[in-house]
N, C-alpha and C. Protein backbone atom coordinates (compact mmCIF):
# COMPACT_ATOMS: atom_id res chain seq x y z
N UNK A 1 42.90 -35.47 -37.54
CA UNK A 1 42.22 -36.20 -36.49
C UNK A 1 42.34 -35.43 -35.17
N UNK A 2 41.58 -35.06 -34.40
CA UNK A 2 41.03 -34.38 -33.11
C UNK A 2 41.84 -35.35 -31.95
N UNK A 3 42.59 -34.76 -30.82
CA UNK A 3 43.00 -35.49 -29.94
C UNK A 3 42.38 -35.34 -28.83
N UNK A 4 40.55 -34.77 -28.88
CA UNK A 4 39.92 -35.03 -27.87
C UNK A 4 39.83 -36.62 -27.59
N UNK A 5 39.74 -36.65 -26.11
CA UNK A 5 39.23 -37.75 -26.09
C UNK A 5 40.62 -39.19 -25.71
N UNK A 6 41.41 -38.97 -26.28
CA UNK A 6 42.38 -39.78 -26.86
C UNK A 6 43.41 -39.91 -25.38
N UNK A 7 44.02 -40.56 -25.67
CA UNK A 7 45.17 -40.87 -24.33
C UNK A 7 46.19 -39.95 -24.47
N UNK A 8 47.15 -39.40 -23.86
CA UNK A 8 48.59 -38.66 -24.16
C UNK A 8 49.21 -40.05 -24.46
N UNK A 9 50.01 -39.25 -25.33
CA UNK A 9 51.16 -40.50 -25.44
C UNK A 9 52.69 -40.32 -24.43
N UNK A 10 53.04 -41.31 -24.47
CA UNK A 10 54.32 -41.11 -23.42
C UNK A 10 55.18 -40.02 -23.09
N UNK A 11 55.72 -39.63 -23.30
CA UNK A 11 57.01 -38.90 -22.40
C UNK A 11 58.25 -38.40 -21.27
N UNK A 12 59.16 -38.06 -21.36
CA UNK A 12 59.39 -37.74 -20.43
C UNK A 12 59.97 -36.04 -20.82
N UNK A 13 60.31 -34.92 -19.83
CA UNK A 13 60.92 -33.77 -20.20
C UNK A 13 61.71 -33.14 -18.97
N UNK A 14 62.54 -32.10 -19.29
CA UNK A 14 62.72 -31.98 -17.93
C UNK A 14 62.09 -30.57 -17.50
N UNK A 15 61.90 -30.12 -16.27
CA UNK A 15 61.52 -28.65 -16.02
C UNK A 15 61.81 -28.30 -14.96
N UNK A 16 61.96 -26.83 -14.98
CA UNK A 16 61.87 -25.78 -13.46
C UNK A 16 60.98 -25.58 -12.56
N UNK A 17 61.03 -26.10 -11.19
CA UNK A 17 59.68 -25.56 -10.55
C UNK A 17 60.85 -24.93 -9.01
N UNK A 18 60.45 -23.86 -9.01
CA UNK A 18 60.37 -23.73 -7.24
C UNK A 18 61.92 -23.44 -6.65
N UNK A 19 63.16 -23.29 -7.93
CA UNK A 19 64.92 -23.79 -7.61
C UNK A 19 65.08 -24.72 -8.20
N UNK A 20 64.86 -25.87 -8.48
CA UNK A 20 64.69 -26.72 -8.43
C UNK A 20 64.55 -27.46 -10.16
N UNK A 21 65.42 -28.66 -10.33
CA UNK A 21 64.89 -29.28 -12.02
C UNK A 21 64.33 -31.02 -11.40
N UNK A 22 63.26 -30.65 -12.00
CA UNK A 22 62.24 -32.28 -11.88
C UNK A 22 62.07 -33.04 -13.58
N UNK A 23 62.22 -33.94 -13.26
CA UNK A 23 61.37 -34.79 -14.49
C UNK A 23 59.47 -34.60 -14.61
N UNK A 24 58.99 -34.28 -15.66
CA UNK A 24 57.73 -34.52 -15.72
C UNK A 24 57.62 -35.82 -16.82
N UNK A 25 56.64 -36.18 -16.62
CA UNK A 25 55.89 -37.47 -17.87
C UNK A 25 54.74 -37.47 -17.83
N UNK A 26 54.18 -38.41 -18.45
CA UNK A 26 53.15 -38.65 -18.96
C UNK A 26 52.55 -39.42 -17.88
N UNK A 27 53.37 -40.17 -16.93
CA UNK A 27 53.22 -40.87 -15.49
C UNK A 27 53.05 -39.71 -14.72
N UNK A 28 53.58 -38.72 -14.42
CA UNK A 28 53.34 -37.35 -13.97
C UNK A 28 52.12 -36.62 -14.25
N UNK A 29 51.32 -37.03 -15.24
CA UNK A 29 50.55 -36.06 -15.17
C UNK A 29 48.75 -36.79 -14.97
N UNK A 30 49.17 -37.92 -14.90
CA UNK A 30 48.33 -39.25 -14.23
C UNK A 30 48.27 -39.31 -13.23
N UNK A 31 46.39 -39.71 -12.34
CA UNK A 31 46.36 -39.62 -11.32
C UNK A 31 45.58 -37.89 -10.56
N UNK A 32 45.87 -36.81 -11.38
CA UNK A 32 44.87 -35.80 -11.03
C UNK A 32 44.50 -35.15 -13.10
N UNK A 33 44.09 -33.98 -12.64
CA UNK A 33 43.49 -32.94 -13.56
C UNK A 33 44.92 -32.11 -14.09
N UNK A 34 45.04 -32.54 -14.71
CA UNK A 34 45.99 -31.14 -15.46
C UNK A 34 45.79 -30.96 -16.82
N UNK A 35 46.88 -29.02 -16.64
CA UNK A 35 46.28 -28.30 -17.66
C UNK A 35 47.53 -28.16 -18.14
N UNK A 36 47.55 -28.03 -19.61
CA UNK A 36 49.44 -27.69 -20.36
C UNK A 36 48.90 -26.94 -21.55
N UNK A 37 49.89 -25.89 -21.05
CA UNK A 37 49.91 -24.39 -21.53
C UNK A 37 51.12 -24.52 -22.21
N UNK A 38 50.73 -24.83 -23.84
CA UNK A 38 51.83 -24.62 -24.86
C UNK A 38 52.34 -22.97 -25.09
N UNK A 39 53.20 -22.84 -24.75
CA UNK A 39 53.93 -21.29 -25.19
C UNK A 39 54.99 -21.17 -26.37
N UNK A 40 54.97 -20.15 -27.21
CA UNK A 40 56.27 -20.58 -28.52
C UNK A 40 57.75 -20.56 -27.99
N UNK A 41 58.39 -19.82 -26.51
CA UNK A 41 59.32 -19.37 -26.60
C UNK A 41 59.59 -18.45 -25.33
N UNK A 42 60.42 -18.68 -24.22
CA UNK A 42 60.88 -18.30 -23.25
C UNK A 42 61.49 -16.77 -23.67
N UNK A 43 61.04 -15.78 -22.89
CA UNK A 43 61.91 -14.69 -23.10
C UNK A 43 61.36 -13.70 -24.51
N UNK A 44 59.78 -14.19 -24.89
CA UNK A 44 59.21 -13.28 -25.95
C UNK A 44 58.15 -11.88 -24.63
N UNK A 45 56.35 -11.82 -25.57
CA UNK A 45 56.27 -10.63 -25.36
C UNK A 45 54.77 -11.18 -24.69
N UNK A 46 53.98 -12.12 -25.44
CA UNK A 46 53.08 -12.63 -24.64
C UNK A 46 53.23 -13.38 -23.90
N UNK A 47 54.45 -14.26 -23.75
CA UNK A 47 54.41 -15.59 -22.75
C UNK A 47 54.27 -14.84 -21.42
N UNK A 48 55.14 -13.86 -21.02
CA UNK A 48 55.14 -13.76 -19.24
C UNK A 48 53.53 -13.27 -18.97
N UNK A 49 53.15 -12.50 -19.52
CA UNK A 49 51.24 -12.21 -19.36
C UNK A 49 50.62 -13.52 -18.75
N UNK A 50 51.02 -14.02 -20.55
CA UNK A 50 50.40 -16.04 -19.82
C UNK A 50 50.50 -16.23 -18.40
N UNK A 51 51.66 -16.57 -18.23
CA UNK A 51 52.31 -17.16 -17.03
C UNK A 51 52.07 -16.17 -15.65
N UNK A 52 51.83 -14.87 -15.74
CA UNK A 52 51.26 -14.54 -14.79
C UNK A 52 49.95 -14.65 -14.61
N UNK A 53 49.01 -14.65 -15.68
CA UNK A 53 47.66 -14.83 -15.34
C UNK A 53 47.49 -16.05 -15.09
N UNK A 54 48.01 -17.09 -15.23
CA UNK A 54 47.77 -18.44 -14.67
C UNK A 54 48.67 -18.43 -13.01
N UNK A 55 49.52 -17.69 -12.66
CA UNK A 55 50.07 -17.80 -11.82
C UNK A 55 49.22 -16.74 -10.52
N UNK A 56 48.41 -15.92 -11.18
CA UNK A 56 47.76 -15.16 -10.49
C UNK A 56 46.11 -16.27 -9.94
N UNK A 57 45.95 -17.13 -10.85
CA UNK A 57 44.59 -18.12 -10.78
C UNK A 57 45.32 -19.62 -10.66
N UNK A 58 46.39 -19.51 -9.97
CA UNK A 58 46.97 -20.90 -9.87
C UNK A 58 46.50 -21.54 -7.97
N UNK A 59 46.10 -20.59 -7.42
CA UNK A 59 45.31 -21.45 -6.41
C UNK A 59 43.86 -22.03 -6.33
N UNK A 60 43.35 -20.91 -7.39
CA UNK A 60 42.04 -21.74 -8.13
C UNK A 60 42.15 -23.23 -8.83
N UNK A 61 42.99 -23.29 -9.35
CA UNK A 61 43.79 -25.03 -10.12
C UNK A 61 43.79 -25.80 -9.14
N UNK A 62 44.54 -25.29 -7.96
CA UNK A 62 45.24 -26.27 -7.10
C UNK A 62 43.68 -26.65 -6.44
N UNK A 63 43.07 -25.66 -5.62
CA UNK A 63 41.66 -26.14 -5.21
C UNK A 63 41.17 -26.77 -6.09
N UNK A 64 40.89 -26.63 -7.45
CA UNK A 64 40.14 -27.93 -8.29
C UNK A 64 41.03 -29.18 -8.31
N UNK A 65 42.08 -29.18 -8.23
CA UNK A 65 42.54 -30.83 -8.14
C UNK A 65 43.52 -30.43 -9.06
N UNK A 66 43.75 -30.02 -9.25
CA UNK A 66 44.42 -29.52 -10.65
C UNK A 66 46.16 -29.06 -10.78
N UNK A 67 47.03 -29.61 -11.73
CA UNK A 67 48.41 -28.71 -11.82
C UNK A 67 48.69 -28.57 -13.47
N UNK A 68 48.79 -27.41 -12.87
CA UNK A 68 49.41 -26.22 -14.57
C UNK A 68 50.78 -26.45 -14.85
N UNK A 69 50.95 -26.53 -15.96
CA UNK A 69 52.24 -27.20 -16.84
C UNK A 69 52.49 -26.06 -17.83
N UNK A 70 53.62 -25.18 -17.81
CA UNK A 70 53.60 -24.02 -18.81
C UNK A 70 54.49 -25.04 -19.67
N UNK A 71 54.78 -25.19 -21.38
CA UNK A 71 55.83 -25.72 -22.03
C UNK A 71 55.64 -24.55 -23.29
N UNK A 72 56.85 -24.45 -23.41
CA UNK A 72 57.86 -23.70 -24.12
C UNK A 72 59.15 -24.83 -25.04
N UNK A 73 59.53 -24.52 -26.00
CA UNK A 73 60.62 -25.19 -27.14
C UNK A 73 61.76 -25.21 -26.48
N UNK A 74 61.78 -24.45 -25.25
CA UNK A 74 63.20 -24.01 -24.57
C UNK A 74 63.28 -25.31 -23.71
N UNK A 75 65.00 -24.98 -23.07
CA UNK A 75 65.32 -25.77 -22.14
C UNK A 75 65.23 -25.17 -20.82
N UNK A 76 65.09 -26.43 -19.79
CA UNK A 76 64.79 -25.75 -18.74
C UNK A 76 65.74 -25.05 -18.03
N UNK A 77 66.82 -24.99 -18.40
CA UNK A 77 68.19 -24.07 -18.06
C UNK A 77 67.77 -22.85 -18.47
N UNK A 78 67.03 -22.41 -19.66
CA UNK A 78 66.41 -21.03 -20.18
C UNK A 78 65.24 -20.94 -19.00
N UNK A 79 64.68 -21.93 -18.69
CA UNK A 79 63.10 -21.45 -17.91
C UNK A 79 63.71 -21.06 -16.44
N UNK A 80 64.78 -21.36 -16.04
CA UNK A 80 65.76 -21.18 -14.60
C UNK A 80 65.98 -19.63 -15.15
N UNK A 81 66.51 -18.91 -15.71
CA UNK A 81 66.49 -17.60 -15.97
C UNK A 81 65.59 -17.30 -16.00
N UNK A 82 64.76 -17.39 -17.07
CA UNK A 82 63.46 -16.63 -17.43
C UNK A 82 63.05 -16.26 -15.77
N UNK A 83 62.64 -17.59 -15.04
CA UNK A 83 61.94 -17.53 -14.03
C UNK A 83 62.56 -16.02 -12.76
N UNK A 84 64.04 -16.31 -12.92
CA UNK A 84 64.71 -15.29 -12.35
C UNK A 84 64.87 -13.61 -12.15
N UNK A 85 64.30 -14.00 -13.98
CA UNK A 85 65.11 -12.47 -14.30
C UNK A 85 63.27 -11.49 -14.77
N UNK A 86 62.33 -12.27 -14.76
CA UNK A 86 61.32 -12.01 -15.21
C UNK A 86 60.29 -11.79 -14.00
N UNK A 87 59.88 -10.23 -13.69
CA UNK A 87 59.00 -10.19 -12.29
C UNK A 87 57.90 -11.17 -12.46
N UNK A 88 57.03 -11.17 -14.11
CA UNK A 88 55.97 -11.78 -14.58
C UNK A 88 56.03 -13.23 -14.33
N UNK A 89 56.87 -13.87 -14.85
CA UNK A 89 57.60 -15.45 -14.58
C UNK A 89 57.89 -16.11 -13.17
N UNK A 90 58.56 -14.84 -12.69
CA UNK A 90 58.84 -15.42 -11.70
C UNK A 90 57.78 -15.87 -10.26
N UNK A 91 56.42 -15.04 -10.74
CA UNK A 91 55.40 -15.71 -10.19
C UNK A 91 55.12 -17.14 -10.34
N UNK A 92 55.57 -17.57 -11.19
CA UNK A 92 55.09 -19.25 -11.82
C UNK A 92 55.19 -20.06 -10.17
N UNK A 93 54.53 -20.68 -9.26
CA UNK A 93 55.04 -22.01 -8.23
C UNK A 93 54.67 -23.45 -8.93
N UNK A 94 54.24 -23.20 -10.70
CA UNK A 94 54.02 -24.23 -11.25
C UNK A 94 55.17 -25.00 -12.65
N UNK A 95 55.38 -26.22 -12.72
CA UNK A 95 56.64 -26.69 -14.06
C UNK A 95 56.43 -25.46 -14.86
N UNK A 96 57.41 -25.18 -15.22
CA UNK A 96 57.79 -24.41 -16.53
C UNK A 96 58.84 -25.54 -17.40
N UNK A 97 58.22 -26.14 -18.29
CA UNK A 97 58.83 -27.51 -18.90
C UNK A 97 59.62 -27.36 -20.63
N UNK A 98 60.69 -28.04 -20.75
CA UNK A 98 61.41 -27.62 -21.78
C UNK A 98 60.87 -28.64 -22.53
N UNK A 99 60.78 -27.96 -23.65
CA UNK A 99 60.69 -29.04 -25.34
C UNK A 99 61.41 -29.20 -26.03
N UNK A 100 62.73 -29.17 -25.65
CA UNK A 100 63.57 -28.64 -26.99
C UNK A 100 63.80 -29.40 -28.07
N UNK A 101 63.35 -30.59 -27.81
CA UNK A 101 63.25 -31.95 -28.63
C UNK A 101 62.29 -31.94 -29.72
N UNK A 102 61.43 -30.94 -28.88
CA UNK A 102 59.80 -31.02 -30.29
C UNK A 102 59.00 -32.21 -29.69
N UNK A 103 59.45 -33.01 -28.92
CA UNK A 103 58.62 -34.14 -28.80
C UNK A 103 56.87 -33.95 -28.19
N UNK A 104 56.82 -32.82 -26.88
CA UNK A 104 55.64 -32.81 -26.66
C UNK A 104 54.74 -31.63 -27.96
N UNK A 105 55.25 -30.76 -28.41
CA UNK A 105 54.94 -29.78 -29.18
C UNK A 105 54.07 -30.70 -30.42
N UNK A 106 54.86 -31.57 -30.90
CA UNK A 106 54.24 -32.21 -32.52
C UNK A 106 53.68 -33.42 -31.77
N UNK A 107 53.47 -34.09 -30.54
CA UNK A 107 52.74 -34.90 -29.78
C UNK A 107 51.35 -34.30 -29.64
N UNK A 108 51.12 -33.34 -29.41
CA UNK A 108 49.92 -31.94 -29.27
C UNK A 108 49.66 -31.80 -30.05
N UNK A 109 50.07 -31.15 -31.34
CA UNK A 109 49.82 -31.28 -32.58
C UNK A 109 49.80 -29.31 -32.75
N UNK A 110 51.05 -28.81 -32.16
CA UNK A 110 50.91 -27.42 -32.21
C UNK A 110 52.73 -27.24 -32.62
N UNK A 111 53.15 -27.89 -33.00
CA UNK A 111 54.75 -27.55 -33.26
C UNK A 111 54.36 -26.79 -35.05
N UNK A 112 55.64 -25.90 -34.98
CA UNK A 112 55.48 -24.93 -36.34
C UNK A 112 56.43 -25.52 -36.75
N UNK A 113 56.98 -26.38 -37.50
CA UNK A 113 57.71 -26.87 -38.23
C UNK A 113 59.38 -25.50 -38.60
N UNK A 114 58.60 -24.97 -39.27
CA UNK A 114 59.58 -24.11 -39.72
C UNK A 114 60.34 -23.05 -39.28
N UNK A 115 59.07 -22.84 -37.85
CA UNK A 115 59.87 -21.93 -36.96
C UNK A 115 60.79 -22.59 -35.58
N UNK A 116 60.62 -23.55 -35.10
CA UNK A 116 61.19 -24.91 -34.86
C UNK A 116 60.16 -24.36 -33.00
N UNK A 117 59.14 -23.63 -32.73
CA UNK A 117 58.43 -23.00 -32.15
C UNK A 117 57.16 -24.00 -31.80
N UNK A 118 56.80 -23.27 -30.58
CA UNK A 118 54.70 -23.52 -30.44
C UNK A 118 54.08 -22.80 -30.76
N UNK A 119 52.95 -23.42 -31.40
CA UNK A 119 51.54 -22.55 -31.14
C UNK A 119 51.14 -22.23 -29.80
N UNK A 120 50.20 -21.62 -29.11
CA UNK A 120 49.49 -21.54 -28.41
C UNK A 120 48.68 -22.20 -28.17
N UNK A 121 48.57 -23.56 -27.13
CA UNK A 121 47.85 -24.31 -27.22
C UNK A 121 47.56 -24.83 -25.54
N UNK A 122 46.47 -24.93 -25.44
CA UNK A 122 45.51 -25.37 -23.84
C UNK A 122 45.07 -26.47 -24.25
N UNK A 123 45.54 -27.69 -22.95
CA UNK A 123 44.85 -28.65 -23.26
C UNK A 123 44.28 -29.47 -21.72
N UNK A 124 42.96 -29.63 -21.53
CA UNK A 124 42.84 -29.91 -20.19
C UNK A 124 42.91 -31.71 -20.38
N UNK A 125 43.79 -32.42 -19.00
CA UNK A 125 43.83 -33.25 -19.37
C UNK A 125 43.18 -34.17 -18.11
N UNK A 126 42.38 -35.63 -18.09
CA UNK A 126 41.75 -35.94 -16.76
C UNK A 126 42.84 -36.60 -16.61
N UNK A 127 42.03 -37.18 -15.08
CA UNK A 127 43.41 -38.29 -14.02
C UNK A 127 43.95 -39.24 -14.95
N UNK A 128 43.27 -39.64 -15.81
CA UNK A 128 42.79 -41.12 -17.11
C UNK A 128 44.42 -40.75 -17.42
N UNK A 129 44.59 -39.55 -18.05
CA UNK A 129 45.55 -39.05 -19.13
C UNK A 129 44.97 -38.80 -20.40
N UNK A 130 43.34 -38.33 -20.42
CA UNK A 130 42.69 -38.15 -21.49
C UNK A 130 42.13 -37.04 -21.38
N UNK A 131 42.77 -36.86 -22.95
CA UNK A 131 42.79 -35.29 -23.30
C UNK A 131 41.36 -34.78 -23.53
N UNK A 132 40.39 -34.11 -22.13
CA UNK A 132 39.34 -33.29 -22.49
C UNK A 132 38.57 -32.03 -23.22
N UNK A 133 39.55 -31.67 -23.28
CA UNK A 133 39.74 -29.71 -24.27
C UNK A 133 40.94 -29.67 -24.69
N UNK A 134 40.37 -28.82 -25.81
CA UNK A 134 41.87 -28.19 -26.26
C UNK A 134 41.56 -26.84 -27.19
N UNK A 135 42.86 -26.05 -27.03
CA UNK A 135 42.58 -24.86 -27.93
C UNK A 135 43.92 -24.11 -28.36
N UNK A 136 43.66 -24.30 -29.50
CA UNK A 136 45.13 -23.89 -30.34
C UNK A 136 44.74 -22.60 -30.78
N UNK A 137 45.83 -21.70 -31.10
CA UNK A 137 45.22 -20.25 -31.80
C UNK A 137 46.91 -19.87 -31.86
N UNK A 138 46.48 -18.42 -33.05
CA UNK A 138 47.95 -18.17 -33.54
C UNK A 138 48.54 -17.43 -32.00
N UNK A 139 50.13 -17.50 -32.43
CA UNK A 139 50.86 -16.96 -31.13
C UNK A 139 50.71 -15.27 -30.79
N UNK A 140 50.03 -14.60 -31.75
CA UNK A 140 50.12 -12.95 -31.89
C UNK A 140 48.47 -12.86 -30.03
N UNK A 141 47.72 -13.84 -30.22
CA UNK A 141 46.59 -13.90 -29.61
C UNK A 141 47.12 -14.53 -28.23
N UNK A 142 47.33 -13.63 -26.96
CA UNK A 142 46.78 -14.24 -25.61
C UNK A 142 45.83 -14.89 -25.07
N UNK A 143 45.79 -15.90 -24.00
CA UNK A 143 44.84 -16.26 -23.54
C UNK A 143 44.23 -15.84 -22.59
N UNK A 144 43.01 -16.33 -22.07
CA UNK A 144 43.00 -15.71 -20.73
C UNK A 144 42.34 -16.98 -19.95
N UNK A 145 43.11 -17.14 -18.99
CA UNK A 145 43.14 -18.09 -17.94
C UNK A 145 42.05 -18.55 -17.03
N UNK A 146 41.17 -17.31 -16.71
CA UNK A 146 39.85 -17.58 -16.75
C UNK A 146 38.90 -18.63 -17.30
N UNK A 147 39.00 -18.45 -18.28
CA UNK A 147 38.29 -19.83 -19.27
C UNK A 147 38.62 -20.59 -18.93
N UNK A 148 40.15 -21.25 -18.73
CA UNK A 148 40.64 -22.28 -19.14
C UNK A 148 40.43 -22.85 -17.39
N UNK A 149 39.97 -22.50 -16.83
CA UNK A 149 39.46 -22.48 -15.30
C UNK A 149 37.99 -23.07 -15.46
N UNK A 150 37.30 -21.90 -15.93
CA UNK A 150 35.73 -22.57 -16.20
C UNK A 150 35.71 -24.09 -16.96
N UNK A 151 36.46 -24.38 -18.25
CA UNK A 151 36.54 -25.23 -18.96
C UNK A 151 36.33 -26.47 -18.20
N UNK A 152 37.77 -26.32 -17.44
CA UNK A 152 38.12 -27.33 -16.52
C UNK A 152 37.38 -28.00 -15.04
N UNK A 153 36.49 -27.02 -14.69
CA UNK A 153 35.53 -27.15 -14.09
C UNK A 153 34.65 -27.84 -14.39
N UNK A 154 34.44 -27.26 -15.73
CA UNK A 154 33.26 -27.85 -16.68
C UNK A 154 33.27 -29.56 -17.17
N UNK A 155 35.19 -29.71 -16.93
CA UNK A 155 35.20 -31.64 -17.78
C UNK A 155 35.01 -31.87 -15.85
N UNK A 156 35.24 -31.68 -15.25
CA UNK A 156 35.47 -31.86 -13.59
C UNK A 156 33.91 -32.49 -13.39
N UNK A 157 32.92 -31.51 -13.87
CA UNK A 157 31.62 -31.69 -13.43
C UNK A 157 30.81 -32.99 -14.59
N UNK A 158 31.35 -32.64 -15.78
CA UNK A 158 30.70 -33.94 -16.80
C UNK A 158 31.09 -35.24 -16.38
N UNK A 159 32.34 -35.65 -15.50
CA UNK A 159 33.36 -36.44 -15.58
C UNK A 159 32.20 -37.18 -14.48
N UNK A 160 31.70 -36.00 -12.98
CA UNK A 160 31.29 -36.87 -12.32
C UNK A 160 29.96 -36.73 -12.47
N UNK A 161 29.15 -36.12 -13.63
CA UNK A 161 27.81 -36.36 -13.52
C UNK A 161 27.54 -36.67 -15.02
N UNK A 162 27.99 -37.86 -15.65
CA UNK A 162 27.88 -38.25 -16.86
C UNK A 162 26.87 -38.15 -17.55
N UNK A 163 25.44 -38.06 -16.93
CA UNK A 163 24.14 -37.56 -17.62
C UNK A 163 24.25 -36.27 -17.70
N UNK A 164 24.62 -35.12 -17.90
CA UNK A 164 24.63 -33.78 -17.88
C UNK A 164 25.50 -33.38 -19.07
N UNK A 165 25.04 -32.02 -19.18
CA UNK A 165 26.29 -31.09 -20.21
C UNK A 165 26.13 -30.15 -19.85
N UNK A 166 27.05 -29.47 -19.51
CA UNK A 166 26.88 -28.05 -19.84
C UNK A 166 27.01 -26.94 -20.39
N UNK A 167 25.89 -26.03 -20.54
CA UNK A 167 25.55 -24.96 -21.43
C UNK A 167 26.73 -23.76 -21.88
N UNK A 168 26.26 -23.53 -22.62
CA UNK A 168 27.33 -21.84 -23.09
C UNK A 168 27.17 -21.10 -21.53
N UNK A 169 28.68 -20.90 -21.58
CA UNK A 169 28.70 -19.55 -20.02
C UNK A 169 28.74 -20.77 -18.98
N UNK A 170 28.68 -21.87 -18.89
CA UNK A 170 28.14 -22.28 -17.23
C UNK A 170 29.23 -22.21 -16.59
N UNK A 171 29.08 -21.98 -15.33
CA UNK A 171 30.11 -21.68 -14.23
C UNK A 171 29.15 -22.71 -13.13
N UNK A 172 30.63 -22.78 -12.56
CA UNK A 172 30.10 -23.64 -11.49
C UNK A 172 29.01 -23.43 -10.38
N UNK A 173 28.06 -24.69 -10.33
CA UNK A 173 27.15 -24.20 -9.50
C UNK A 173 25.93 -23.91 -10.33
N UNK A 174 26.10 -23.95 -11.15
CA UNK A 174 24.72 -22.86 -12.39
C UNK A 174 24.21 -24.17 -12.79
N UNK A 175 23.11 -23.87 -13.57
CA UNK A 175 22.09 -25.13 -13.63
C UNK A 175 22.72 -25.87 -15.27
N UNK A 176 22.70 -27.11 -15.62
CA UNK A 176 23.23 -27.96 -16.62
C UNK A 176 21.83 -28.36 -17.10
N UNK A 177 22.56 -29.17 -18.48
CA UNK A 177 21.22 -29.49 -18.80
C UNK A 177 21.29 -31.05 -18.41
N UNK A 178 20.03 -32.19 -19.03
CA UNK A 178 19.97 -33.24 -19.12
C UNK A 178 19.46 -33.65 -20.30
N UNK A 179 20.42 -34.16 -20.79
CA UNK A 179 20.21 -34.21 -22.99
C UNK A 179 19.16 -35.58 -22.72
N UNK A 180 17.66 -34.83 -23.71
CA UNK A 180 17.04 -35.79 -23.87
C UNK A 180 16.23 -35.27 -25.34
N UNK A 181 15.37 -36.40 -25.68
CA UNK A 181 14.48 -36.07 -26.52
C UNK A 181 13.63 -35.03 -26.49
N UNK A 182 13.45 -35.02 -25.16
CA UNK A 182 12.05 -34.02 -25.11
C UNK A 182 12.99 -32.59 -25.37
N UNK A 183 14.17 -32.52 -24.97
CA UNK A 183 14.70 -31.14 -24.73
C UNK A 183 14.87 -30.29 -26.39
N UNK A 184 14.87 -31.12 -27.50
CA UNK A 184 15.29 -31.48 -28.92
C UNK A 184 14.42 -30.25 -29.15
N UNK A 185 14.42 -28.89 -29.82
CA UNK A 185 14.11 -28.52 -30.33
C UNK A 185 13.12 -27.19 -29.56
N UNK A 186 13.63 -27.26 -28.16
CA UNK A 186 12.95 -26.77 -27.02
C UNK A 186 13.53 -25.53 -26.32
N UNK A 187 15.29 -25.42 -26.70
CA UNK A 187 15.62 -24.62 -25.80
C UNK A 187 16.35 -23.47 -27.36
């Protein structure tokens, strides 16, 4: 079953932002746009890339309304190093949030059972707490943060112009369509 669409379910976790350990939840992430960037593992070979390319496009987020949530299996006592000791990481001014419970990982539906790890998984979520996108892929594959920018733009703009969709490629500003009959078989 697809968790577009669907509510998050509860939580709470703890994480690193800024010095600093905060609680995030599911009450936390209610109220604006956010994005949570499942990672397998603090201290591997693709995560800091991640985390800098979102940290490099993290004032683009913040101008859309938006806050980035990196989670990792780790605790946030590991993400307090990482953040330290890592030039890449230590760009993050956004949660770097521990799972070590598994709870948000198999909540997502990206926990590896056997490696006790994440998949790679993006999920844009609205003010609602409803999950608009998502994209899982194996951990060997980076993302690129870009997209996950356009994406989010993209539920931003359906959200407030409910007659519309938009097309492959659209970026903001570019023309949408308006789903009708007549369009059926036209474009």
């Amino acid at each position: 079953m697809s968790l577009i669409n669907t509510q998050i379910q509860p939580f709470e976790a703890n994480a690193y932002l800024n010095g600093e350990f905060i609680k995030v939840s599911d009450s936390t992430l209610k109220g604006q746009w956010s994005v949570l960037i499942f990672m397998p593992a603090a201290f591997t070979f693709n995560c800091p890339t991640e985390i800098e390319d979102a940290a490099d496009h993290y004032a683009e987020f913040k101008k859309a309304g938006a806050e980035v949530y990196i989670v990792t299996t780790d605790t946030h006592f590991s993400h307090k190093v990482w953040h330290e000791t890592s030039p890449a990481v230590g760009k993050a001014q956004f949660p770097l949030v521990g799972d070590p419970t598994h709870q948000l990982t198999r909540a997502f539906g990206v926990h590896i059972e056997e490696e006790g790890l994440a998949l790679r998984g993006t999920f844009i979520i609205n003010p609602e707490g409803v999950i608009k996108t998502l994209e899982i892929h194996s951990n060997e594959i980076a993302r690129d943060v870009s997209e996950t920018l356009r994406k989010l733009k993209a539920a931003q703009f359906t959200a407030a112009n409910p007659n519309q969709v938009c097309p492959a490629k659209w970026k903001e500003g570019e023309k949408t369509l308006t789903p009708s009959l007549d369009l059926v078989g036209k474009i």
